[in-house]
Protein backbone atom coordinates (compact mmCIF):
# COMPACT_ATOMS: atom_id res chain seq x y z
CA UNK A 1 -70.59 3.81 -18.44
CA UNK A 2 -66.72 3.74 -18.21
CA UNK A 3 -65.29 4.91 -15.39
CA UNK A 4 -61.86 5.92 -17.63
CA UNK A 5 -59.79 3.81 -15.55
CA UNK A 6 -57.49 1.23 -17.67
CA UNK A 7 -57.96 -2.65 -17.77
CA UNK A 8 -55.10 -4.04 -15.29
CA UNK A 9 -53.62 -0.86 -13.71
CA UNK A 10 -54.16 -1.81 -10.53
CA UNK A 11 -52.22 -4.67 -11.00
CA UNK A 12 -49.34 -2.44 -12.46
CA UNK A 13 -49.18 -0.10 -10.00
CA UNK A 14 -49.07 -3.02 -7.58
CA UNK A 15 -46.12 -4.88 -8.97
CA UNK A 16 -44.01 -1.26 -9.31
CA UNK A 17 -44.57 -0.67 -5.50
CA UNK A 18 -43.39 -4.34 -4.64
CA UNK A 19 -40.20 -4.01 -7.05
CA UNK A 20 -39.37 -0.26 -5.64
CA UNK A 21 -39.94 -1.61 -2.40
CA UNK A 22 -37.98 -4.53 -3.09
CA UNK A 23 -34.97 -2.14 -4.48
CA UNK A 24 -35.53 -0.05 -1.30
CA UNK A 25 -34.85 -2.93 0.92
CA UNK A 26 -31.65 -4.00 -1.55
CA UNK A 27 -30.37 -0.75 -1.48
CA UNK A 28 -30.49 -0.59 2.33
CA UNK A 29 -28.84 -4.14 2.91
CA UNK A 30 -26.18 -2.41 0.71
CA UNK A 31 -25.76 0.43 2.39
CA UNK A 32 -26.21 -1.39 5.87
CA UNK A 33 -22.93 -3.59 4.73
CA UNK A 34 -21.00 -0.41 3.53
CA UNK A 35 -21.43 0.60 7.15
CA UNK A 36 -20.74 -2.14 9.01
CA UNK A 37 -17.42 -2.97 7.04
CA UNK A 38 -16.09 0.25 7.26
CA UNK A 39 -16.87 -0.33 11.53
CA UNK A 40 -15.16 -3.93 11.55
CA UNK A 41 -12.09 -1.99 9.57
CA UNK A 42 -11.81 1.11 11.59
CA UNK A 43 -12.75 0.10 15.53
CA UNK A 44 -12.70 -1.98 18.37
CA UNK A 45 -9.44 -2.50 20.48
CA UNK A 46 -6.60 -2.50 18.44
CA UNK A 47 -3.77 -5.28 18.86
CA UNK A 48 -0.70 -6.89 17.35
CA UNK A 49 -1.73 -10.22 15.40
CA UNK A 50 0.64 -12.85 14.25
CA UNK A 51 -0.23 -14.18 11.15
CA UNK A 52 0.46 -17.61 10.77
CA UNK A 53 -0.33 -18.83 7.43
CA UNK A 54 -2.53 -18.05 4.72
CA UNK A 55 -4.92 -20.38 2.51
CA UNK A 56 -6.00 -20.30 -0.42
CA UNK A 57 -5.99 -18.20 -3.95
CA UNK A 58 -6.78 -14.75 -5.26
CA UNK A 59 -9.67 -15.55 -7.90
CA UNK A 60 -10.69 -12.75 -10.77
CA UNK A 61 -12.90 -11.02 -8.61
CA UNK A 62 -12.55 -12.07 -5.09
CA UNK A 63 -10.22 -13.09 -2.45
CA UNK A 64 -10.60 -16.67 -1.78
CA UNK A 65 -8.15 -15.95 0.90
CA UNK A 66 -8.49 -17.14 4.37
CA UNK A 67 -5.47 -16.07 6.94
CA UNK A 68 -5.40 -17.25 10.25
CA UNK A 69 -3.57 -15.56 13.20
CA UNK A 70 -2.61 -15.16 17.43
CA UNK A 71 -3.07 -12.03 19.24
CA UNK A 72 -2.95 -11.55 22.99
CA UNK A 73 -6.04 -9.96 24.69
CA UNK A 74 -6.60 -9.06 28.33
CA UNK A 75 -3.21 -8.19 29.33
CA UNK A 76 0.55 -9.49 29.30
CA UNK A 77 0.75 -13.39 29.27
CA UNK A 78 3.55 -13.38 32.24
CA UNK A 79 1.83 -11.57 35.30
CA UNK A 80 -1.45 -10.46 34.69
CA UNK A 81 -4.96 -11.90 33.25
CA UNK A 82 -3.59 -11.99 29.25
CA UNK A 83 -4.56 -15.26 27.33
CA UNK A 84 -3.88 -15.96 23.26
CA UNK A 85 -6.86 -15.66 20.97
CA UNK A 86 -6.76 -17.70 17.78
CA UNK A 87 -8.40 -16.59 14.97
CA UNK A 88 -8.96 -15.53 11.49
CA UNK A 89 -7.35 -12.38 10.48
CA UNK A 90 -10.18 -10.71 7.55
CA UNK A 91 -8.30 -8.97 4.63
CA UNK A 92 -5.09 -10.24 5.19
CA UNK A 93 -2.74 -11.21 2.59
CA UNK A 94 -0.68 -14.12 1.86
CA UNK A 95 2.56 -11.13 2.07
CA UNK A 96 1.14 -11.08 5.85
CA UNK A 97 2.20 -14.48 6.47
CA UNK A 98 4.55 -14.59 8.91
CA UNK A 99 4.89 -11.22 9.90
CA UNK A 100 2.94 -9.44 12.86
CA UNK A 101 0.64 -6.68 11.94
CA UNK A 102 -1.65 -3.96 13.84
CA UNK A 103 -5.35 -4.83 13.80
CA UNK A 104 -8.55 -4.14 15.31
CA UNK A 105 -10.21 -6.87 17.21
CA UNK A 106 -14.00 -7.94 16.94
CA UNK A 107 -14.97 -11.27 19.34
CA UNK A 108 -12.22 -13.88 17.64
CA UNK A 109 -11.97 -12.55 14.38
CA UNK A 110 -9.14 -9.52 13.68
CA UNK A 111 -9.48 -6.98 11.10
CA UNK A 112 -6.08 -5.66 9.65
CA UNK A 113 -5.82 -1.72 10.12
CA UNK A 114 -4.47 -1.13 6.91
CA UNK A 115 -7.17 2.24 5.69
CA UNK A 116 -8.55 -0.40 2.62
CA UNK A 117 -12.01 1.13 1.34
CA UNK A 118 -12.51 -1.40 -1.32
CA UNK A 119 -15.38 -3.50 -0.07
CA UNK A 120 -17.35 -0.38 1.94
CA UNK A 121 -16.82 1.54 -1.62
CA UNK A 122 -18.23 -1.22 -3.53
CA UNK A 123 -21.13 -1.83 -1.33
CA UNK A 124 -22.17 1.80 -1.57
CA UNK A 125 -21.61 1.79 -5.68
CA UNK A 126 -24.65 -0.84 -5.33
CA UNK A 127 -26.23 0.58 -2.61
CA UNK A 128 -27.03 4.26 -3.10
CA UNK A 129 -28.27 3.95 -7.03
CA UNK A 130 -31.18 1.15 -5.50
CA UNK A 131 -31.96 3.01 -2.38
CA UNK A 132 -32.36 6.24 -4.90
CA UNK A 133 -34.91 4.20 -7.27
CA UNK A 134 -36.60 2.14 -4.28
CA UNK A 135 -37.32 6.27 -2.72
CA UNK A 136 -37.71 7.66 -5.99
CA UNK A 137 -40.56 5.73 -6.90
CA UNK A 138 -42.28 5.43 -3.80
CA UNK A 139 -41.84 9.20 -3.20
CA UNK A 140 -42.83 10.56 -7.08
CA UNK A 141 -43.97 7.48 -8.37
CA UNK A 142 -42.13 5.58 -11.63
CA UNK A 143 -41.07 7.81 -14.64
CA UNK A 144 -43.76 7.80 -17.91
CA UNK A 145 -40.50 5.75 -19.40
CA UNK A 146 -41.17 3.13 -17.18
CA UNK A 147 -45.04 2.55 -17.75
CA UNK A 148 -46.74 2.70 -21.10
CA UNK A 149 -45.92 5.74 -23.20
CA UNK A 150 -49.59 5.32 -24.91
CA UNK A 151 -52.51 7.73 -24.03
CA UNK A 152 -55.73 5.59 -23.22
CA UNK A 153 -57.77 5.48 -26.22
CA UNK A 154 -60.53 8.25 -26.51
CA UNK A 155 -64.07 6.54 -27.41
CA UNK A 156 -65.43 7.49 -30.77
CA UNK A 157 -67.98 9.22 -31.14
């Protein structure tokens, strides 16, 4: 006698809760990296860098970029414990070059403090739609449009 159950479902309803979990995960990562950005952007001590040049070329969709700058940490050079950091400078510009800008300091790299919400704003435009499907299905399970729109067949009789 048969049970009603369809040939291979398991095996569907295993593969859906690997991809949603899969898009979970993605959207996280995402959303993890809007975070973090915005942090690198907006905290940390804050100092005067001195950008010293700027390599590189501004490609269709990215910034291939790469400044490099001096800032002081620790105090004044001349009579207390102050020494000069080199390091990149993330998000500068080549229009930076040469001139000395405010920016927040993380270990040896120095993030301009210019309020630019491009890359936290396009890491949440990926982020949020997979972290709403990776939930979505593991919460209410995947919409009838993603599975076979056919009823199982009723035996004749």
């Amino acid at each position: 006698m048969s049970s009603g159950a369809q040939p291979g479902g398991t095996a569907k309803k295993n593969r859906l809760l690997g991809l949603s979990i899969l898009m979970l995960l993605i959207g996280l990562g995402f959303l993890a990296g809007a975070y973090f950005s915005y942090i690198d952007q907006n905290t940390g001590p804050e100092a005067m860098a001195k950008v010293s040049d700027c390599t590189g070329s501004y490609g269709r969709y990215s910034s291939g970029v790469v400044c490099q700058g001096t800032w002081v940490v620790g105090g004044a050079l001349v009579g207390a414990n102050g020494h000069v950091i080199v390091g990149e400078v993330q998000d500068a510009d080549d229009s930076d070059a040469g001139h000395t800008i405010s920016v927040h300091l993380h270990g040896d790299t120095a993030y301009p403090t210019k309020d630019s919400l491009r890359v936290p704003i396009i890491f949440l435009l990926f982020g949020l739609p997979a972290f709403y499907i990776g939930v979505r299905v593991l919460v209410f399970g995947a919409p009838l449009s993603w599975t076979s729109r056919r009823a199982p067949r009723q035996p004749v009789v």
